[in-house]
PDB file of N, CA and C in Angstrom:
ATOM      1  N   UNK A   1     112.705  87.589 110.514  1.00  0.00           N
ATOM      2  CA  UNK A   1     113.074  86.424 109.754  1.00  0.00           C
ATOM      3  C   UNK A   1     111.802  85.681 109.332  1.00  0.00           C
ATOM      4  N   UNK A   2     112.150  85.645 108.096  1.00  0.00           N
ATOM      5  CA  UNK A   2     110.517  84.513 108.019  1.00  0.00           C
ATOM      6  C   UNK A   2     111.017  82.966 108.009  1.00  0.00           C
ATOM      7  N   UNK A   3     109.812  81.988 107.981  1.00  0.00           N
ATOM      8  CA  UNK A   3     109.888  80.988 108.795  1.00  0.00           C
ATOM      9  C   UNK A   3     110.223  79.957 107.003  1.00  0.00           C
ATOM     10  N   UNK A   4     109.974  78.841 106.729  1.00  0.00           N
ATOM     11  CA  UNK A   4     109.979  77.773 106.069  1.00  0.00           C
ATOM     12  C   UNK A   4     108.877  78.091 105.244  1.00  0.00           C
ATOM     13  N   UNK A   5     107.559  78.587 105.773  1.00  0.00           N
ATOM     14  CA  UNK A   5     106.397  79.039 105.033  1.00  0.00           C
ATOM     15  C   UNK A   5     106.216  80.141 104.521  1.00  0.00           C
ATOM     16  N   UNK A   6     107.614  80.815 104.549  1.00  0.00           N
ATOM     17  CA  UNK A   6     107.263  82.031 104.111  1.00  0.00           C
ATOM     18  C   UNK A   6     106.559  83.119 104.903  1.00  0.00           C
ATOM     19  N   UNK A   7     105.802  82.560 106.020  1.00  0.00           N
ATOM     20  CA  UNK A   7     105.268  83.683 106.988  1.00  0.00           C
ATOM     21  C   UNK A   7     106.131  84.610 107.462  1.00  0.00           C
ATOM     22  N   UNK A   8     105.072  85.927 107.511  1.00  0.00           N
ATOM     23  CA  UNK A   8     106.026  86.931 108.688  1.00  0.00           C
ATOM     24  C   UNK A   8     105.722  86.699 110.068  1.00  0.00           C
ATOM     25  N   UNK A   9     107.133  86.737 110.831  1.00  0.00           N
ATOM     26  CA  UNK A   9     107.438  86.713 111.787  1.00  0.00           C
ATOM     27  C   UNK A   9     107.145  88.208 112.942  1.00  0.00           C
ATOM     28  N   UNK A  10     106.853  88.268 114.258  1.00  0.00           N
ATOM     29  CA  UNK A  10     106.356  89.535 114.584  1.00  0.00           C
ATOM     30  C   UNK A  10     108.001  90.408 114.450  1.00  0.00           C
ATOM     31  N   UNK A  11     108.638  89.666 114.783  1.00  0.00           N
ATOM     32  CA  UNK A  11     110.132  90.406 114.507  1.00  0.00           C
ATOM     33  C   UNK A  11     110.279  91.191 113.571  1.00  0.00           C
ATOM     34  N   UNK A  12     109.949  90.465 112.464  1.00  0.00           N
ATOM     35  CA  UNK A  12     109.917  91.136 111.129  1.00  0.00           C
ATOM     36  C   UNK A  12     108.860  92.363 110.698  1.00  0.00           C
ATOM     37  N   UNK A  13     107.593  92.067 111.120  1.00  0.00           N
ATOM     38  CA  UNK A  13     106.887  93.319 111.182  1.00  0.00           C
ATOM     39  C   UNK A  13     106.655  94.171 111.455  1.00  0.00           C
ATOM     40  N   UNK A  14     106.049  95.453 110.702  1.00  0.00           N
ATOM     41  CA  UNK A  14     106.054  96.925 111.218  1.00  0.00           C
ATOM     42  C   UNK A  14     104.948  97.044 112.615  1.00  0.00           C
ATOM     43  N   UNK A  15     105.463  97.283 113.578  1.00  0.00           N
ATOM     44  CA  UNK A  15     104.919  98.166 114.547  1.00  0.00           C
ATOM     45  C   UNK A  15     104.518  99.435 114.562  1.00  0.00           C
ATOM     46  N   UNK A  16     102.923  99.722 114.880  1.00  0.00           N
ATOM     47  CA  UNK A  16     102.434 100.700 115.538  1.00  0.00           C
ATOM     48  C   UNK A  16     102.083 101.712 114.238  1.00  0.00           C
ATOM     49  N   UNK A  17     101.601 102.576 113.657  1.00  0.00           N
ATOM     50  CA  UNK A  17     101.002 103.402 112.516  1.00  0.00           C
ATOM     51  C   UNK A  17     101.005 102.887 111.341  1.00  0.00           C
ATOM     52  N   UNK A  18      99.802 102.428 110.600  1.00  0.00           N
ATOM     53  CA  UNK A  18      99.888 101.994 109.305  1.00  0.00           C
ATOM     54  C   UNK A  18     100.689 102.824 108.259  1.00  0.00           C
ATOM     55  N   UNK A  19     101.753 102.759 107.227  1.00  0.00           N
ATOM     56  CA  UNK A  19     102.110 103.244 106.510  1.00  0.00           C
ATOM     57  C   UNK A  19     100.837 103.867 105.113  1.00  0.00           C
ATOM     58  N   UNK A  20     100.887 104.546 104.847  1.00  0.00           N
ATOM     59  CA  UNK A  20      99.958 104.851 103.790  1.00  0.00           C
ATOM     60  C   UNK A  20      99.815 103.272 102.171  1.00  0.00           C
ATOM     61  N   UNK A  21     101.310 103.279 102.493  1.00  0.00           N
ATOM     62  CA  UNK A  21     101.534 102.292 101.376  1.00  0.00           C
ATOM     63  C   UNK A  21     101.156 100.899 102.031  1.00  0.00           C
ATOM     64  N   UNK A  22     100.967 100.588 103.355  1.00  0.00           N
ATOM     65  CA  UNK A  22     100.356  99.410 104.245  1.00  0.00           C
ATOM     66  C   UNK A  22      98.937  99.396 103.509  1.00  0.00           C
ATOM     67  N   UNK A  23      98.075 100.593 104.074  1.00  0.00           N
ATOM     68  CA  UNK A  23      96.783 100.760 104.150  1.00  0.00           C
ATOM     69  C   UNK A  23      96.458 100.383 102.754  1.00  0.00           C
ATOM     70  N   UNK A  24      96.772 101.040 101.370  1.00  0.00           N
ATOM     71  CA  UNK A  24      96.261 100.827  99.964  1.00  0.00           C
ATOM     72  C   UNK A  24      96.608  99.298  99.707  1.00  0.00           C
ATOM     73  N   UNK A  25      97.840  98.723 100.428  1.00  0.00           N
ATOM     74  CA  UNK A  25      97.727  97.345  99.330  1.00  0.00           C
ATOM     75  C   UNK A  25      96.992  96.441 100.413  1.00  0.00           C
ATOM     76  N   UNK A  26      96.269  96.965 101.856  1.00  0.00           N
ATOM     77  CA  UNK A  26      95.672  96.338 102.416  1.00  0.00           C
ATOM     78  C   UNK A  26      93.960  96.851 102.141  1.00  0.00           C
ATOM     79  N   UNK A  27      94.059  97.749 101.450  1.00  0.00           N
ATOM     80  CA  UNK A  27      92.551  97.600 100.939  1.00  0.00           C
ATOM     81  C   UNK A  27      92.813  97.074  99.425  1.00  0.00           C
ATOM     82  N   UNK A  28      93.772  96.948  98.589  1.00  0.00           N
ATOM     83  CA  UNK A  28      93.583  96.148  97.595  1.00  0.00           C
ATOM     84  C   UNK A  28      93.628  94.613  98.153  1.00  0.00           C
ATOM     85  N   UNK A  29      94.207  94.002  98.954  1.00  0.00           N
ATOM     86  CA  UNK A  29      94.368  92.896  99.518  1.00  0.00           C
ATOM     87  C   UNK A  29      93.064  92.304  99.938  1.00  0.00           C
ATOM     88  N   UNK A  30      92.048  93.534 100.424  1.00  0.00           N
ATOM     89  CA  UNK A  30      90.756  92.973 100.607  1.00  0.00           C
ATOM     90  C   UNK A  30      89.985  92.956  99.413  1.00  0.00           C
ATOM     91  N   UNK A  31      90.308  93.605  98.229  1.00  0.00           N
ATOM     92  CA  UNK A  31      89.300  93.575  97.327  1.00  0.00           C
ATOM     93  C   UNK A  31      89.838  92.089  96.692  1.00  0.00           C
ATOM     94  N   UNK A  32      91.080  91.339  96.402  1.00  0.00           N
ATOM     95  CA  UNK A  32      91.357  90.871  95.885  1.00  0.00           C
ATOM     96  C   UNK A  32      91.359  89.402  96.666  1.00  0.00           C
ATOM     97  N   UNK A  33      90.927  89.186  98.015  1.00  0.00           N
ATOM     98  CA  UNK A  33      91.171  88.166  98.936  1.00  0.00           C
ATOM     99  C   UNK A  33      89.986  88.546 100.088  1.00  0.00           C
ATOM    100  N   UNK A  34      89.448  89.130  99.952  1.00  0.00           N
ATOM    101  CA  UNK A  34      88.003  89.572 100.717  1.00  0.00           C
ATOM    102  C   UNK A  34      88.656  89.443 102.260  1.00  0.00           C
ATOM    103  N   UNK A  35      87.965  88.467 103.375  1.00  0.00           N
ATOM    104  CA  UNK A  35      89.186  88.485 104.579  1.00  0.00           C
ATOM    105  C   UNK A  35      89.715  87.442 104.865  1.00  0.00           C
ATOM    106  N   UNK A  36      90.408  87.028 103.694  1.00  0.00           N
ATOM    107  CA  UNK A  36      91.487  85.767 103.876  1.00  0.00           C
ATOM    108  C   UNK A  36      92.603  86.842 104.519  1.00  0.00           C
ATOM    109  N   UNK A  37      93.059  87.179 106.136  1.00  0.00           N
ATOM    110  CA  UNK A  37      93.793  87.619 106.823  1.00  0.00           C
ATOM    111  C   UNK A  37      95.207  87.114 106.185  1.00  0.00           C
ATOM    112  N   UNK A  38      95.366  85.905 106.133  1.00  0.00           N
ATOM    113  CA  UNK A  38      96.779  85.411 105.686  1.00  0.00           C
ATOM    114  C   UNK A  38      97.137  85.622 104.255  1.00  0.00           C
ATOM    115  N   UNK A  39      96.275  85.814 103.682  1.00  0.00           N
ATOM    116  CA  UNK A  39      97.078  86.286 102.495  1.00  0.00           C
ATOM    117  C   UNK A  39      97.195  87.267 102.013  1.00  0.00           C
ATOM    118  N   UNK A  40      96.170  87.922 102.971  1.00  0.00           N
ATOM    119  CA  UNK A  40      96.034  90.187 102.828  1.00  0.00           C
ATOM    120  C   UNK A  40      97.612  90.566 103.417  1.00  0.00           C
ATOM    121  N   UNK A  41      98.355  89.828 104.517  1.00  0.00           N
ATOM    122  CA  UNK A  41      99.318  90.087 105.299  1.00  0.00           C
ATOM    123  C   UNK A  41     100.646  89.469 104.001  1.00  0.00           C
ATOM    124  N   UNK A  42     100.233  88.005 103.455  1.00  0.00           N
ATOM    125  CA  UNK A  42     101.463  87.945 102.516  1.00  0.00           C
ATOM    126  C   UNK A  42     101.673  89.002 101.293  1.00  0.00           C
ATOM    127  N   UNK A  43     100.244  89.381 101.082  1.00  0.00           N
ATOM    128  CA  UNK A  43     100.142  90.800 100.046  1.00  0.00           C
ATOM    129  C   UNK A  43     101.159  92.139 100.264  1.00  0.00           C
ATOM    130  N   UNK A  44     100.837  92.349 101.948  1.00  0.00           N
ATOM    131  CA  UNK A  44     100.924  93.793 102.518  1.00  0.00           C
ATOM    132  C   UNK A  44     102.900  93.715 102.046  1.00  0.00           C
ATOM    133  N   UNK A  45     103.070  92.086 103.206  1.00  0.00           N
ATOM    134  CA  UNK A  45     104.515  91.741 103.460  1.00  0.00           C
ATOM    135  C   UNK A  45     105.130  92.472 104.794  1.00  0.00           C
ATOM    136  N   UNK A  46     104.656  93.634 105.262  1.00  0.00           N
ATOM    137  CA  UNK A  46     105.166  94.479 106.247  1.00  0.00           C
ATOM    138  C   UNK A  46     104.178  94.352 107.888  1.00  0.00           C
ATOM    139  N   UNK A  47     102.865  93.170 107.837  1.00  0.00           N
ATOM    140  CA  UNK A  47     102.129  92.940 108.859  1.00  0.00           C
ATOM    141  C   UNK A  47     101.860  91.369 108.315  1.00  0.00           C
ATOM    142  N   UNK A  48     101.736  91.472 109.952  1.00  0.00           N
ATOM    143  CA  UNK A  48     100.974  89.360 110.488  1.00  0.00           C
ATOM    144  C   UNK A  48      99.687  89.796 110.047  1.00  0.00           C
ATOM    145  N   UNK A  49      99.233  88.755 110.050  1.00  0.00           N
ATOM    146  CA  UNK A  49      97.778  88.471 109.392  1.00  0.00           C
ATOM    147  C   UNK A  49      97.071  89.142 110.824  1.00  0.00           C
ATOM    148  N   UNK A  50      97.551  88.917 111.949  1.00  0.00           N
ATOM    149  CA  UNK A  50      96.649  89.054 113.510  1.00  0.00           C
ATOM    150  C   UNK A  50      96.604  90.838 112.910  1.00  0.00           C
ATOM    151  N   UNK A  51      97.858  91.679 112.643  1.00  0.00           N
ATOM    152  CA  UNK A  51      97.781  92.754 112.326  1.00  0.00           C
ATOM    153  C   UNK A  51      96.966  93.360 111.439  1.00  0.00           C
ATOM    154  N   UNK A  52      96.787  92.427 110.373  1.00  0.00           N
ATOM    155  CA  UNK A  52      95.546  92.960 109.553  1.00  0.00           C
ATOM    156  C   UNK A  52      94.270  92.506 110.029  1.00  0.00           C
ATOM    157  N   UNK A  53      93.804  91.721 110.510  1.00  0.00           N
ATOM    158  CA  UNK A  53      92.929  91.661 111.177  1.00  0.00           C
ATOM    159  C   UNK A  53      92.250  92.419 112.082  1.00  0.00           C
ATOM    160  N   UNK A  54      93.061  92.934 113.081  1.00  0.00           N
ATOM    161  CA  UNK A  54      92.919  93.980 114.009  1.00  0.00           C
ATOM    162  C   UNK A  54      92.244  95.234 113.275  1.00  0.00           C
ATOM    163  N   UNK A  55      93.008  95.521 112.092  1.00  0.00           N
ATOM    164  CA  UNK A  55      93.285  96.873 111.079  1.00  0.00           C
ATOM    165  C   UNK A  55      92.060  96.761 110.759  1.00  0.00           C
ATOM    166  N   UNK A  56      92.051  95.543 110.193  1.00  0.00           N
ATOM    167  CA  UNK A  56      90.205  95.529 109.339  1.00  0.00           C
ATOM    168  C   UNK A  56      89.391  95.913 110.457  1.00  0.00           C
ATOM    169  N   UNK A  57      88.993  94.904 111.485  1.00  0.00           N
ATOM    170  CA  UNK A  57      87.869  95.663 112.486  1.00  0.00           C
ATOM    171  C   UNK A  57      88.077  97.168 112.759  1.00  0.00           C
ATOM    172  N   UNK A  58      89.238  97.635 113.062  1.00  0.00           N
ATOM    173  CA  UNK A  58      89.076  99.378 112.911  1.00  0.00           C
ATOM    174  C   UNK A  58      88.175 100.070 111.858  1.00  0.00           C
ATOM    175  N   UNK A  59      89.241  98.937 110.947  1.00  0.00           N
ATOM    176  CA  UNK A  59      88.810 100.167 109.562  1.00  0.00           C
ATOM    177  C   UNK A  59      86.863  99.808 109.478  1.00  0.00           C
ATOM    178  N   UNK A  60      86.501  98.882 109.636  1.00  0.00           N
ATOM    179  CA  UNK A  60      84.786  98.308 109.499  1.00  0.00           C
ATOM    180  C   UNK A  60      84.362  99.765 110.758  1.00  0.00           C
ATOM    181  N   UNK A  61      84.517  99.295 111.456  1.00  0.00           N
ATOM    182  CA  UNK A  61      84.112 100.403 112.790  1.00  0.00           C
ATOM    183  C   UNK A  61      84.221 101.747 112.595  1.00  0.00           C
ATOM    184  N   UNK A  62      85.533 102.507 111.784  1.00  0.00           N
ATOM    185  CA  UNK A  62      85.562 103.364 111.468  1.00  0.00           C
ATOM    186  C   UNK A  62      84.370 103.848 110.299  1.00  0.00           C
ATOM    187  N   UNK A  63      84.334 102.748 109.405  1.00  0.00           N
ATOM    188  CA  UNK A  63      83.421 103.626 108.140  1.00  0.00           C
ATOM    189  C   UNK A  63      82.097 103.290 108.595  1.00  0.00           C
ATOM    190  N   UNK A  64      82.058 102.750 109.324  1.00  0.00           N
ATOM    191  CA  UNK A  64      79.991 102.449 110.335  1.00  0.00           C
ATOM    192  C   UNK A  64      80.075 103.817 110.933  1.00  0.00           C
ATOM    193  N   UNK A  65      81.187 104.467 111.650  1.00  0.00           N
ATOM    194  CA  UNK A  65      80.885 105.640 112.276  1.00  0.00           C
ATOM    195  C   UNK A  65      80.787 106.873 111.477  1.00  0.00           C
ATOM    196  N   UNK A  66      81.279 106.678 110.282  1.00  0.00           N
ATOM    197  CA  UNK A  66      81.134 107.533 109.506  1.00  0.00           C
ATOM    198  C   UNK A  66      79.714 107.685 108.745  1.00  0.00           C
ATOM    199  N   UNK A  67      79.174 106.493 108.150  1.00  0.00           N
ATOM    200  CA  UNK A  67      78.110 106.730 107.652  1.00  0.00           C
ATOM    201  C   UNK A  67      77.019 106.782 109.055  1.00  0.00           C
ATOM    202  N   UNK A  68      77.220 106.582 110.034  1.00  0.00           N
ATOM    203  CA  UNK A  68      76.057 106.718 111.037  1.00  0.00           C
ATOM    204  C   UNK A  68      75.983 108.459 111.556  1.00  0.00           C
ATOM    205  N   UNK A  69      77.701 109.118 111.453  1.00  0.00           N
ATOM    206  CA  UNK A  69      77.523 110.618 111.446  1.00  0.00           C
ATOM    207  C   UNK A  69      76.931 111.263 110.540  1.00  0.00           C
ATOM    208  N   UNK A  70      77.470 110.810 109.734  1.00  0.00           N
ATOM    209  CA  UNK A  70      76.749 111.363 108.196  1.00  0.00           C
ATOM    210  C   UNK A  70      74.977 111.468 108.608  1.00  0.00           C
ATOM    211  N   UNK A  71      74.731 110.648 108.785  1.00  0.00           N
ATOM    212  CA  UNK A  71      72.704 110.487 108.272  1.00  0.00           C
ATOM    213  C   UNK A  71      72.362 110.945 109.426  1.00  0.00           C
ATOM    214  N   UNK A  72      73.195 110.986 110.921  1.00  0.00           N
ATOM    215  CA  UNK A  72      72.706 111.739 111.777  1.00  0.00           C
ATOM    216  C   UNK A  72      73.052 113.537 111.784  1.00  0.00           C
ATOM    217  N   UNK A  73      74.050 113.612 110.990  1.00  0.00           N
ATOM    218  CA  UNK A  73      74.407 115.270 110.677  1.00  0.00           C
ATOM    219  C   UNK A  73      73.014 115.542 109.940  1.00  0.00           C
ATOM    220  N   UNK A  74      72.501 114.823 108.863  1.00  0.00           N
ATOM    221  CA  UNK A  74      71.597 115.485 108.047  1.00  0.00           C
ATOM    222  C   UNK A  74      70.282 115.385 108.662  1.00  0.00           C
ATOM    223  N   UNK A  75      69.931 114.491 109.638  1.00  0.00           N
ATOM    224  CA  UNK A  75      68.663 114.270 110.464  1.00  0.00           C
ATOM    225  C   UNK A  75      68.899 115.639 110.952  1.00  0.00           C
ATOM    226  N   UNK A  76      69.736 116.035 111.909  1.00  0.00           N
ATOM    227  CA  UNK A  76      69.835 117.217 112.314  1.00  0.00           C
ATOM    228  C   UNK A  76      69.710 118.650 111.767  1.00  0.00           C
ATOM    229  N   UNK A  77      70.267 118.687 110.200  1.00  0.00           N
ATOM    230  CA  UNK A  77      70.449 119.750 109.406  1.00  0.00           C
ATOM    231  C   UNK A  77      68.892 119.911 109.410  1.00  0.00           C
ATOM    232  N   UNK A  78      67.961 119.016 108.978  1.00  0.00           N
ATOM    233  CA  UNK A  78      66.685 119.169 108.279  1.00  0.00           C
ATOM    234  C   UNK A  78      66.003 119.650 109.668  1.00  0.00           C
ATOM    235  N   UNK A  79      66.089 119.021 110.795  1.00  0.00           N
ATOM    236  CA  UNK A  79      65.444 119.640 112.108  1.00  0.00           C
ATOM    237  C   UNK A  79      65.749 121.253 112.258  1.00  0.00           C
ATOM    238  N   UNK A  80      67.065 121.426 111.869  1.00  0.00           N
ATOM    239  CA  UNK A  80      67.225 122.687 112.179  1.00  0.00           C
ATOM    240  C   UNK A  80      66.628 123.512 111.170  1.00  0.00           C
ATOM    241  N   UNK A  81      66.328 123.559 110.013  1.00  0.00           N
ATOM    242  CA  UNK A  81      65.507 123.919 108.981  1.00  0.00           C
ATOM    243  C   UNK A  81      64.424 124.220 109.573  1.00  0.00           C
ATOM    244  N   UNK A  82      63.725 122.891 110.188  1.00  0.00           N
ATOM    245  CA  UNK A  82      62.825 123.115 110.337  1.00  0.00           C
ATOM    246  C   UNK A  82      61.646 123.920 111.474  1.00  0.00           C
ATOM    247  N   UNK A  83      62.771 123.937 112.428  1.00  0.00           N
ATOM    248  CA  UNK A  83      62.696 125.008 113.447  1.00  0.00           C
ATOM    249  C   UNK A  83      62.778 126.409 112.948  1.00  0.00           C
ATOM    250  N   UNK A  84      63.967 126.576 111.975  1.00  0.00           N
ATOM    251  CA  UNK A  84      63.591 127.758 111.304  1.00  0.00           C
ATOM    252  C   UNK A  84      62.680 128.493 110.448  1.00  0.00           C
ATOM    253  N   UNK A  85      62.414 127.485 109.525  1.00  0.00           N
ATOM    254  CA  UNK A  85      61.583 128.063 108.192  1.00  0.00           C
ATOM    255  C   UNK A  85      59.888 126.723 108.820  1.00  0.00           C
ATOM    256  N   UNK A  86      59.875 126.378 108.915  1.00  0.00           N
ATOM    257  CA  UNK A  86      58.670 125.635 109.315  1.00  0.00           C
ATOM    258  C   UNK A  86      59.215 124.199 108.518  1.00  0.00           C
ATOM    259  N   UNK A  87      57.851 123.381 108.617  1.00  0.00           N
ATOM    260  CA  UNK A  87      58.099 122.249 107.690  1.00  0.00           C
ATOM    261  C   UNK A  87      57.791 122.215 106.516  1.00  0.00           C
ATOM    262  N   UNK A  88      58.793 121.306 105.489  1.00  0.00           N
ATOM    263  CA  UNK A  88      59.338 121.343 104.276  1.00  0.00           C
ATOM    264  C   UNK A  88      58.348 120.541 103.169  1.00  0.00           C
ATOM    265  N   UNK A  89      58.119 120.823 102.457  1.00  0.00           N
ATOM    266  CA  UNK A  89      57.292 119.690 101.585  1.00  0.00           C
ATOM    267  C   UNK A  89      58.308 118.974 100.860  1.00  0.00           C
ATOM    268  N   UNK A  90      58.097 117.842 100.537  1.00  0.00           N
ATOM    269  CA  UNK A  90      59.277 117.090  99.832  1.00  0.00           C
ATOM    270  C   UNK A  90      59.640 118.185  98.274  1.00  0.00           C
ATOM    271  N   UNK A  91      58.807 118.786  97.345  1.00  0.00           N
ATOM    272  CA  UNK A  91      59.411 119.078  96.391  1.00  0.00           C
ATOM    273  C   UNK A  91      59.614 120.416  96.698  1.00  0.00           C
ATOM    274  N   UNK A  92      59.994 121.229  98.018  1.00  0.00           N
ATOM    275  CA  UNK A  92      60.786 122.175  98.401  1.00  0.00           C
ATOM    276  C   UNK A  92      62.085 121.711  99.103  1.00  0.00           C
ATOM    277  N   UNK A  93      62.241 120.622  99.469  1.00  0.00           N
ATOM    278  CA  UNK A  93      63.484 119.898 100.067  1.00  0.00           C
ATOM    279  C   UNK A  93      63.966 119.647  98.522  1.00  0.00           C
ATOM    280  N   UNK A  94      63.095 118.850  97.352  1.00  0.00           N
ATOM    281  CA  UNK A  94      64.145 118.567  96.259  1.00  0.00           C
ATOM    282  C   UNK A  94      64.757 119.739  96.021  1.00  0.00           C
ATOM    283  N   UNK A  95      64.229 120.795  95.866  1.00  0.00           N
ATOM    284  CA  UNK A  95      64.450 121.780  94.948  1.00  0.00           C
ATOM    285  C   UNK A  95      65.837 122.596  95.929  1.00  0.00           C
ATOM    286  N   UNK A  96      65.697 122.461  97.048  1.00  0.00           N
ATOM    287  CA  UNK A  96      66.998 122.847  97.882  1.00  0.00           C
ATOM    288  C   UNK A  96      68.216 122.763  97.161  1.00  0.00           C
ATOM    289  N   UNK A  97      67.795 121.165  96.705  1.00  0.00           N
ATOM    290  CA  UNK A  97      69.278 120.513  96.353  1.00  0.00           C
ATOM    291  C   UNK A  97      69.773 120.770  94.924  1.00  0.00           C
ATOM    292  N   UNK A  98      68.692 121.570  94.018  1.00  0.00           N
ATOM    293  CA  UNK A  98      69.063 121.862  92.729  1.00  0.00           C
ATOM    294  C   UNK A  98      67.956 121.575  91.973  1.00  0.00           C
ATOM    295  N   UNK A  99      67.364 122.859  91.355  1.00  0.00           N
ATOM    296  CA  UNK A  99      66.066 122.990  90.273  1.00  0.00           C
ATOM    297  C   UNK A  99      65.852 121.574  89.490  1.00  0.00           C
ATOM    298  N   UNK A 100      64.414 121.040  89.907  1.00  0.00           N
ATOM    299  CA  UNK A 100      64.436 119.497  89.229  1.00  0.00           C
ATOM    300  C   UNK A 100      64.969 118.811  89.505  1.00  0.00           C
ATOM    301  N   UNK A 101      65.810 118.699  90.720  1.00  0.00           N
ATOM    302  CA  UNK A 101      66.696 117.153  91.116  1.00  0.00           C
ATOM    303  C   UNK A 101      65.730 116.928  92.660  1.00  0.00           C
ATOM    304  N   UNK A 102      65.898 115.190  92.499  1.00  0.00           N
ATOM    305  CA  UNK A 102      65.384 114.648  93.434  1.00  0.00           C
ATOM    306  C   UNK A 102      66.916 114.213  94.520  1.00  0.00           C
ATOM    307  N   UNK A 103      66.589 113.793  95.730  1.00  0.00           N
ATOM    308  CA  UNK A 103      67.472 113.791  96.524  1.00  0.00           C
ATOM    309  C   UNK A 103      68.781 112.690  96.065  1.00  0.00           C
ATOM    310  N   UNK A 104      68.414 111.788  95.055  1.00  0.00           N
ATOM    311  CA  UNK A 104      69.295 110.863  94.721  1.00  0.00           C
ATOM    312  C   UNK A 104      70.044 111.622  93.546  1.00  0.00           C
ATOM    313  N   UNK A 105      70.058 112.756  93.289  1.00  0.00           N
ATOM    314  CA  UNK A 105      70.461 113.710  91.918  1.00  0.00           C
ATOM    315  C   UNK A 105      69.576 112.881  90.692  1.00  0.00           C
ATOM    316  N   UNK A 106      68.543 112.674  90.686  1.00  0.00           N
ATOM    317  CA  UNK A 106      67.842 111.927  89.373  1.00  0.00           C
ATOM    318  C   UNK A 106      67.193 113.505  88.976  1.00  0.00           C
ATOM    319  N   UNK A 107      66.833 113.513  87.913  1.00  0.00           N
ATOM    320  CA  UNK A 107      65.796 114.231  87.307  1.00  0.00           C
ATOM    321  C   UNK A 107      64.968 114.618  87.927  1.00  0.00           C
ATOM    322  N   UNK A 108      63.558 115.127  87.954  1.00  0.00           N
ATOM    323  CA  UNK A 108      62.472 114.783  88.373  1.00  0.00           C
ATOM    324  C   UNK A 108      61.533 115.362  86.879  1.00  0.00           C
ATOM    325  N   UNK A 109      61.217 114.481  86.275  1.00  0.00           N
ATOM    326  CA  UNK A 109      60.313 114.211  85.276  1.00  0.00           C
ATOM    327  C   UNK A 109      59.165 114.928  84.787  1.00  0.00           C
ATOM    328  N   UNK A 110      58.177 115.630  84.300  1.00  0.00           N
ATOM    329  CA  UNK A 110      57.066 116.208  84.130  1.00  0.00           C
ATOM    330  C   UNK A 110      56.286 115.647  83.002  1.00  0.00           C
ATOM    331  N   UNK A 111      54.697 115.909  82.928  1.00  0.00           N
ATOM    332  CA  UNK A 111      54.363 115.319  81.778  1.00  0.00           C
ATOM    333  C   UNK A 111      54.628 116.532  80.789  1.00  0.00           C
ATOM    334  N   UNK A 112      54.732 117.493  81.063  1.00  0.00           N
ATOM    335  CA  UNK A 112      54.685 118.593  80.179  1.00  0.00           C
ATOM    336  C   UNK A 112      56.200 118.581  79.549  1.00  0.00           C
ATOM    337  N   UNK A 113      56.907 117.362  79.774  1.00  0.00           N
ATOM    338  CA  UNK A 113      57.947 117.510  79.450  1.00  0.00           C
ATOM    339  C   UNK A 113      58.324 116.737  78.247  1.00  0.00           C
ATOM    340  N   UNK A 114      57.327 115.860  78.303  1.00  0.00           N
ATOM    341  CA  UNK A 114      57.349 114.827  76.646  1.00  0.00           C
ATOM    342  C   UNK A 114      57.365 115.640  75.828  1.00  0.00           C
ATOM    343  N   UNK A 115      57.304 115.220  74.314  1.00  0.00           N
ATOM    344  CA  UNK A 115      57.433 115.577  73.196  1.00  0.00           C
ATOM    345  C   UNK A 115      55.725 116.317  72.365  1.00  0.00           C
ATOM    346  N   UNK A 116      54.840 115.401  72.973  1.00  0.00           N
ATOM    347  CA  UNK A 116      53.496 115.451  72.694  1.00  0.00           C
ATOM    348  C   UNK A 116      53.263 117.543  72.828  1.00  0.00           C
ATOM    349  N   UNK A 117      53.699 117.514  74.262  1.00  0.00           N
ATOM    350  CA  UNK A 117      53.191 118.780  74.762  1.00  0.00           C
ATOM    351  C   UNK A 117      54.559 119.777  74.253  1.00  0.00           C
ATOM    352  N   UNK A 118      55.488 119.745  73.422  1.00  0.00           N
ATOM    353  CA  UNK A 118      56.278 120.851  73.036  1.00  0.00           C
ATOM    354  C   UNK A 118      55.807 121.144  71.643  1.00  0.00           C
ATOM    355  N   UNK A 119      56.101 122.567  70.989  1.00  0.00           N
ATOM    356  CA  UNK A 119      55.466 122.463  69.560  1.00  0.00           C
ATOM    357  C   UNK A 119      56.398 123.799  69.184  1.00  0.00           C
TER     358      UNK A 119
END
């Protein structure tokens, strides 16, 4: 039942596994209300604000562990490289990743590549 304010009541809310359709209008809820909790929850309609709250610190904790696996998978990848083949010079690491690309996928530039030096 909701109250006079329109709040949800815990009665009223979903318990226990975010619905898929929870999770998207609770990450649109954050893009659109950053962490105003009470109004990500009047967004969702199906969780208390305490519920999205909770959700958010997961979800923050979750994507820190992700990007901290990530850069520690590749610290590792390059060690193991390097135990194998010896150590890498940076424009044999670019070139790993694709002829002329630097690690951010940019180009990598030459002077021989202007206009001056083609004919």
């Amino acid at each position: 039942m909701k109250t006079a304010k329109n709040k949800l009541t815990p009665e009223d809310s979903n318990t226990g596994r975010w619905t898929q359709r929870e999770h998207k209008a609770f990450l649109l809820g954050i893009k659109l209300y950053g962490k105003d909790w009470k109004n990500i929850s009047e967004y969702i309609g199906t969780r208390t604000s305490d519920q999205v709250r909770s959700h958010a610190q997961k979800y923050y904790l979750r994507i820190a562990n992700v990007k901290k696996y990530r850069e520690e998978a590749q610290d590792f990848v390059a060690k193991e490289f390097e135990l194998i083949e010896g150590p890498r010079s940076h424009q044999d690491q670019a070139t790993q990743y694709g002829e002329g690309m630097t690690f951010s996928d940019v180009p990598l530039t030459s002077p021989f590549d202007s206009t001056e030096y083609k004919k």
